[in-house]
Protein backbone atom coordinates (compact mmCIF):
# COMPACT_ATOMS: atom_id res chain seq x y z
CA UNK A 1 87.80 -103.63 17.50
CA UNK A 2 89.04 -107.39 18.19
CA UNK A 3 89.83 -107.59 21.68
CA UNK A 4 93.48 -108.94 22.66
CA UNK A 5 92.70 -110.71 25.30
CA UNK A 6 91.72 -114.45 25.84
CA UNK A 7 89.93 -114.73 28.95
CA UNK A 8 89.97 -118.39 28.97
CA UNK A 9 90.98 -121.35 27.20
CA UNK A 10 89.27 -124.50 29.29
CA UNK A 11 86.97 -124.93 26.59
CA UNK A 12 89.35 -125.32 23.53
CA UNK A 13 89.45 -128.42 21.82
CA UNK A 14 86.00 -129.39 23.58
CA UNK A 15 83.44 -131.55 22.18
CA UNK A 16 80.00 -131.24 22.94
CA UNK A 17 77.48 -134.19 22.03
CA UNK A 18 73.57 -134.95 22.88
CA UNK A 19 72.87 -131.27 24.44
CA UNK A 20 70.52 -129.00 24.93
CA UNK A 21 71.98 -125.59 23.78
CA UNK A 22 69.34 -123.41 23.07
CA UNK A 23 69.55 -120.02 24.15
CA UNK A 24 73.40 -120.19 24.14
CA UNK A 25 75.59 -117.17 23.68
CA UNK A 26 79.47 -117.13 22.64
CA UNK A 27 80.36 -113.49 23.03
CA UNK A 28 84.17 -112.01 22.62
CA UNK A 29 85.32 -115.45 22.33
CA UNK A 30 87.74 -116.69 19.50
CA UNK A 31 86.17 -119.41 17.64
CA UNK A 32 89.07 -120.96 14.83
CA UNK A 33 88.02 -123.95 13.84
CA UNK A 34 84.48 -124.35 15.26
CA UNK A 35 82.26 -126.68 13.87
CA UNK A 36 78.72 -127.08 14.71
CA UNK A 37 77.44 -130.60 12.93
CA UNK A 38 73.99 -131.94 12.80
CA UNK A 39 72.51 -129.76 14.94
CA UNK A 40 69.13 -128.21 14.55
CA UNK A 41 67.18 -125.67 15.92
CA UNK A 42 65.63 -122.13 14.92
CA UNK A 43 67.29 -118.37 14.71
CA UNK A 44 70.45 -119.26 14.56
CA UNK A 45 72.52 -116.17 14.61
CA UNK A 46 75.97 -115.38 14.28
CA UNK A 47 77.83 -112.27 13.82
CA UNK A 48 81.28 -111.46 14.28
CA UNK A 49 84.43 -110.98 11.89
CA UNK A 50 85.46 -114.49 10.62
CA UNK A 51 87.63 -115.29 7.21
CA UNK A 52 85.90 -117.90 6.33
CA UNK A 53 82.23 -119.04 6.85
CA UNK A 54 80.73 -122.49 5.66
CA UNK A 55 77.14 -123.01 6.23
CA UNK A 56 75.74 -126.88 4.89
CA UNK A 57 78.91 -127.48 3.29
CA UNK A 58 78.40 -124.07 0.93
CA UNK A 59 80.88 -121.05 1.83
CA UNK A 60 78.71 -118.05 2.08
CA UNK A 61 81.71 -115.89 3.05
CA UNK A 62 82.09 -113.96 -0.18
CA UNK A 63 78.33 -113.58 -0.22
CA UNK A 64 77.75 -112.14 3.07
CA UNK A 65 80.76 -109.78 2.74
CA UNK A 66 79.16 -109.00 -0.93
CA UNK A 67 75.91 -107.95 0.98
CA UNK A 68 77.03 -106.22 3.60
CA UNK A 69 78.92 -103.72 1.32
CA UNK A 70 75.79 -103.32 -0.52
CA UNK A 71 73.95 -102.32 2.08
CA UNK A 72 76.34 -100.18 4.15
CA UNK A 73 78.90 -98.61 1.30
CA UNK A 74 81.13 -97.53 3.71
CA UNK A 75 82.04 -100.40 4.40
CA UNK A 76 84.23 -101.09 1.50
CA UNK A 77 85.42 -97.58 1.22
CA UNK A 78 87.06 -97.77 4.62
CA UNK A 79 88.63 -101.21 3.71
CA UNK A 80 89.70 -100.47 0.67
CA UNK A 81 91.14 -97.27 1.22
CA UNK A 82 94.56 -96.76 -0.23
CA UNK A 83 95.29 -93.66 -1.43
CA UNK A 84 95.36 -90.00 0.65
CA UNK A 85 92.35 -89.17 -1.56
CA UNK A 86 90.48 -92.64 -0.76
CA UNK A 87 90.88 -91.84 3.35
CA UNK A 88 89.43 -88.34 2.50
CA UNK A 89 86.35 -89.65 0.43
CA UNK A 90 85.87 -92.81 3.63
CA UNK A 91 85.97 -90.20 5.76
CA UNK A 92 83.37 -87.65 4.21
CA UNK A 93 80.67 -90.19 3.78
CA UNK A 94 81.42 -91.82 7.84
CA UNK A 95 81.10 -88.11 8.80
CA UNK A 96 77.40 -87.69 6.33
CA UNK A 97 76.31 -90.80 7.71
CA UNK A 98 76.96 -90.09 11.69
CA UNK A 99 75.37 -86.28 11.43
CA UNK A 100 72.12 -88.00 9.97
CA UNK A 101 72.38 -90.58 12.36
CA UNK A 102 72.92 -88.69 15.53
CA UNK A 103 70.18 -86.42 14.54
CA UNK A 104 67.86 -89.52 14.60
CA UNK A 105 68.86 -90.73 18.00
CA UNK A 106 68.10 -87.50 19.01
CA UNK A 107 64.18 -87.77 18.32
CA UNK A 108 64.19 -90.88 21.46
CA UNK A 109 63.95 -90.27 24.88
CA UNK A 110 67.15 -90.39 26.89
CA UNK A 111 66.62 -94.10 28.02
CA UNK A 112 66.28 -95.39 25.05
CA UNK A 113 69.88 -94.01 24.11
CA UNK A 114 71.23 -96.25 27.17
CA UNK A 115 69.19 -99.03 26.28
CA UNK A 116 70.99 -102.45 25.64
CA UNK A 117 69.57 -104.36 22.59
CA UNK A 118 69.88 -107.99 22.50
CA UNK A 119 72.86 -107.27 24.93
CA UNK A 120 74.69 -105.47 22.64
CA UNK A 121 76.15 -101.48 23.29
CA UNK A 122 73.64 -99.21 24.12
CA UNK A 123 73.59 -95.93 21.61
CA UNK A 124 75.86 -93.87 24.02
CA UNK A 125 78.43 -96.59 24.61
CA UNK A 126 78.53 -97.51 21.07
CA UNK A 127 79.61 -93.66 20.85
CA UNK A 128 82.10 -93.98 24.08
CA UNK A 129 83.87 -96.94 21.88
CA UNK A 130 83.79 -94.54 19.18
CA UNK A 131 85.89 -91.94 21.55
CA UNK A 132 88.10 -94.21 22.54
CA UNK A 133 88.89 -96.28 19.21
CA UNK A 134 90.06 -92.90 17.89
CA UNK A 135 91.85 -91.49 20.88
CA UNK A 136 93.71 -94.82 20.40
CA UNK A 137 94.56 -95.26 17.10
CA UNK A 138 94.03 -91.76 15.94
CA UNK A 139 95.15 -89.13 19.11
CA UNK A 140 97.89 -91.57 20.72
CA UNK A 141 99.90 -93.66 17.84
CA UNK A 142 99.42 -90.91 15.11
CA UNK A 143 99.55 -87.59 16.63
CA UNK A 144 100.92 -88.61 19.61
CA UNK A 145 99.33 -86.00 21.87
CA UNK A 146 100.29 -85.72 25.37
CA UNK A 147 97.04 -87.33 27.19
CA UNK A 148 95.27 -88.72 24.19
CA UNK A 149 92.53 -90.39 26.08
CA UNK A 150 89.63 -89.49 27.32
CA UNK A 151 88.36 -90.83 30.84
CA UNK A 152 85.05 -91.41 28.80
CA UNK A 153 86.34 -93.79 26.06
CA UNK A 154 85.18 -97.14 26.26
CA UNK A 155 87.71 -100.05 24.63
CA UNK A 156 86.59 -103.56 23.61
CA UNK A 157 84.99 -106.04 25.26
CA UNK A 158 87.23 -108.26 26.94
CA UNK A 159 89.74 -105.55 28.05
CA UNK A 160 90.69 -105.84 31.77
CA UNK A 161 89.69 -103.19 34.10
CA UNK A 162 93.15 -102.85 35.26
CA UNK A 163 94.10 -101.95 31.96
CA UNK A 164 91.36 -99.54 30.76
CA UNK A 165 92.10 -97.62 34.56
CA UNK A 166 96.31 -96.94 33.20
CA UNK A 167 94.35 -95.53 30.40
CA UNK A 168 92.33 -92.75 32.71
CA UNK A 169 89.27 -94.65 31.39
CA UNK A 170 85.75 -94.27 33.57
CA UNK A 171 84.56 -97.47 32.87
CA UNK A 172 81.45 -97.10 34.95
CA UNK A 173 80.83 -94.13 34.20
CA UNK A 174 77.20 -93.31 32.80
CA UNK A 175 77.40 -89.63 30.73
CA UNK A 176 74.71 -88.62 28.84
CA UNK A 177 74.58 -88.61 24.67
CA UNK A 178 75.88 -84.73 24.49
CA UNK A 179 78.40 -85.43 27.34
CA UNK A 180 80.25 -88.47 25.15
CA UNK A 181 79.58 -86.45 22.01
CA UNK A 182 81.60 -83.24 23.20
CA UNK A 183 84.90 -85.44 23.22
CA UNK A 184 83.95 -87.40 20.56
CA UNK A 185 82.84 -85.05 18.00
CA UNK A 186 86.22 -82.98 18.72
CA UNK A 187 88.02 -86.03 17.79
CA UNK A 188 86.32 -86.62 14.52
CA UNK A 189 87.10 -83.41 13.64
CA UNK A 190 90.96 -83.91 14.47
CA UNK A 191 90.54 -86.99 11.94
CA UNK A 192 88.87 -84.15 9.56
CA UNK A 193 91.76 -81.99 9.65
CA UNK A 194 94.68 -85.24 9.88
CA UNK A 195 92.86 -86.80 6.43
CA UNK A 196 92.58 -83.24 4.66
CA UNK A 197 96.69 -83.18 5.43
CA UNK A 198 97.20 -86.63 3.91
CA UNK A 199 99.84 -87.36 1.54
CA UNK A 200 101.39 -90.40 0.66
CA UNK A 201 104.56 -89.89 2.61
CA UNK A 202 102.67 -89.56 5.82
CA UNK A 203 100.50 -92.40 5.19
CA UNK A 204 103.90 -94.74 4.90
CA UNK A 205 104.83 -93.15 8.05
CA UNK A 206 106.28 -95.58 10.97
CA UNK A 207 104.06 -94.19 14.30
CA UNK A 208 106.52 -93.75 17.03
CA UNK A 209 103.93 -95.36 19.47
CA UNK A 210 101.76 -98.00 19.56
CA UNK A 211 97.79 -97.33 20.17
CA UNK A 212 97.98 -98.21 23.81
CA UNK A 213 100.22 -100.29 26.21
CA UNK A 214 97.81 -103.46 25.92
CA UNK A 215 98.36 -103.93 22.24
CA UNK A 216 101.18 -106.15 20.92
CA UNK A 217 105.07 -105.01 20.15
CA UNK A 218 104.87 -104.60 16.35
CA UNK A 219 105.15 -102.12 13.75
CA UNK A 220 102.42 -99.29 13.62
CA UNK A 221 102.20 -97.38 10.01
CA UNK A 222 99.85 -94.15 9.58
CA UNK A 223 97.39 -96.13 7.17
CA UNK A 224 96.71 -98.96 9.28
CA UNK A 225 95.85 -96.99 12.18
CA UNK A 226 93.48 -94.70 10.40
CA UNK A 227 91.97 -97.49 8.48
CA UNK A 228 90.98 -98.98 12.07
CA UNK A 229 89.39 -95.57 12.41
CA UNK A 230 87.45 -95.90 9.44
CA UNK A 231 86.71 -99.56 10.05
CA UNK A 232 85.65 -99.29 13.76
CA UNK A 233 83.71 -96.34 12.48
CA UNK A 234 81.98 -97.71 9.30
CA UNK A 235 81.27 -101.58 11.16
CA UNK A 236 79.78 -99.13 14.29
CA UNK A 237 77.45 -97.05 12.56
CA UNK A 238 76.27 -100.50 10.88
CA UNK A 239 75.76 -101.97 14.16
CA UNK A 240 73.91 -98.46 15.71
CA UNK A 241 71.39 -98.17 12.84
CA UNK A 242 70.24 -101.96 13.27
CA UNK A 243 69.65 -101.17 16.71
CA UNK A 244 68.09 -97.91 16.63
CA UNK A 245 65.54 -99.58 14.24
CA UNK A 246 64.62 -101.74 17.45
CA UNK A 247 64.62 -98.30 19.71
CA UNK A 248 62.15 -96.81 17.53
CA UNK A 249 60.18 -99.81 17.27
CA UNK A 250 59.14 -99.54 20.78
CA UNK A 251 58.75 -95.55 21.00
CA UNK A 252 55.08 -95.66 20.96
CA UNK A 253 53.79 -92.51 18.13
CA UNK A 254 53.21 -89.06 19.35
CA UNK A 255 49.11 -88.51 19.84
């Protein structure tokens, strides 16, 4: 989920010349129009959502989309999703891919599941984000239930404490797998029973509320806020099996 909130902006328009950068990090920052020229250096990474990607004057954008859709399906299910049947097939194959995936993070010791990999979410707050994506989008703007969210849901990065605590949200709060998955797994199967309901009527539907109070005054219809759902779940699970890969690594085998 893109966070709504610019923390800063004394370093737009900046120029940077004849530096050392290595070991730099840009995290939750918007980054139109960046340009890095002549530079050199080793593991460059960069991941984020971005329309348009040129690398050595050769856009790679189409490829790297391309790729990622080949190697996580789901991806392109939940974005191209248009039709009640499409949400329903998204959703069946986020739900295959979770239960498999949850019964892996099972198998690693507790620690490992609050473990922070390359300073990315841990396993359980990857999960809390989860909770709270779908409280959002899902339990507040299209059912609009009475006290959608849950104190354990965990919003973007970038979201101001005095925001998430209007929401009831425990930011600090440190639950354990099965405590986030309680909530959470009783919201995916609200999403279960809201996509087996679909029909094209409700997906046209105008949502009489917007996801939460920090998101802008605009027009919320019933298939953009379950396509977040599928999105935020489909780009997660991506994110949680690259991770768990690194988890595992360093679980040494049982003698």
């Amino acid at each position: 989920m893109v966070s709504e909130y610019a923390q800063s902006d004394q370093f737009r328009g900046a120029r940077i010349h004849l530096c050392n950068l290595a070991g730099l990090e840009i995290r939750d920052c918007e980054v139109n129009g960046l340009k890095i020229v002549d530079c050199y250096g080793s593991d460059v990474y960069i991941g984020g959502y971005f329309e348009r990607l040129v690398v050595n004057d050769v856009d790679v954008t189409a490829y790297v989309e391309a790729e990622l859709d080949r190697r996580h399906p789901a991806r392109a299910l939940a974005r191209n999703a248009a039709s009640p049947e499409d949400y329903r097939a998204a959703w069946d194959v986020i739900e295959t891919l979770w239960s498999a995936t949850l019964d892996r993070a099972r198998l690693l010791p507790d620690s490992k599941l609050h473990e922070q990999v390359d300073g990315e979410w841990s396993f359980v707050e990857t999960q809390r984000h989860l909770l709270f994506a779908c409280d959002a989008w899902l339990g507040n703007a299209v059912l609009e239930e009475e006290a959608p969210y849950h104190p354990m849901g965990f919003p973007a990065g970038g979201t101001p404490p005095e925001e998430a605590a209007k929401l009831g949200l425990t930011l600090e709060a440190t639950p354990t797998l099965d405590e986030v998955l309680a909530p959470r797994l009783a919201r995916m199967a609200a999403m279960r029973r809201v996509v087996d309901g679909l029909t094209a009527a409700e997906l046209d539907r105008v949502c009489g509320r917007k996801p939460a109070d920090m998101y802008p005054d605009q027009e919320y219809v019933v298939r953009r806020c379950l396509k977040v759902v599928l999105k935020e779940e489909a780009e997660h699970h991506r994110y949680a099996v690259r991770d768990l890969a690194v988890l595992e690594a360093g679980v040494p085998e049982p003698q």
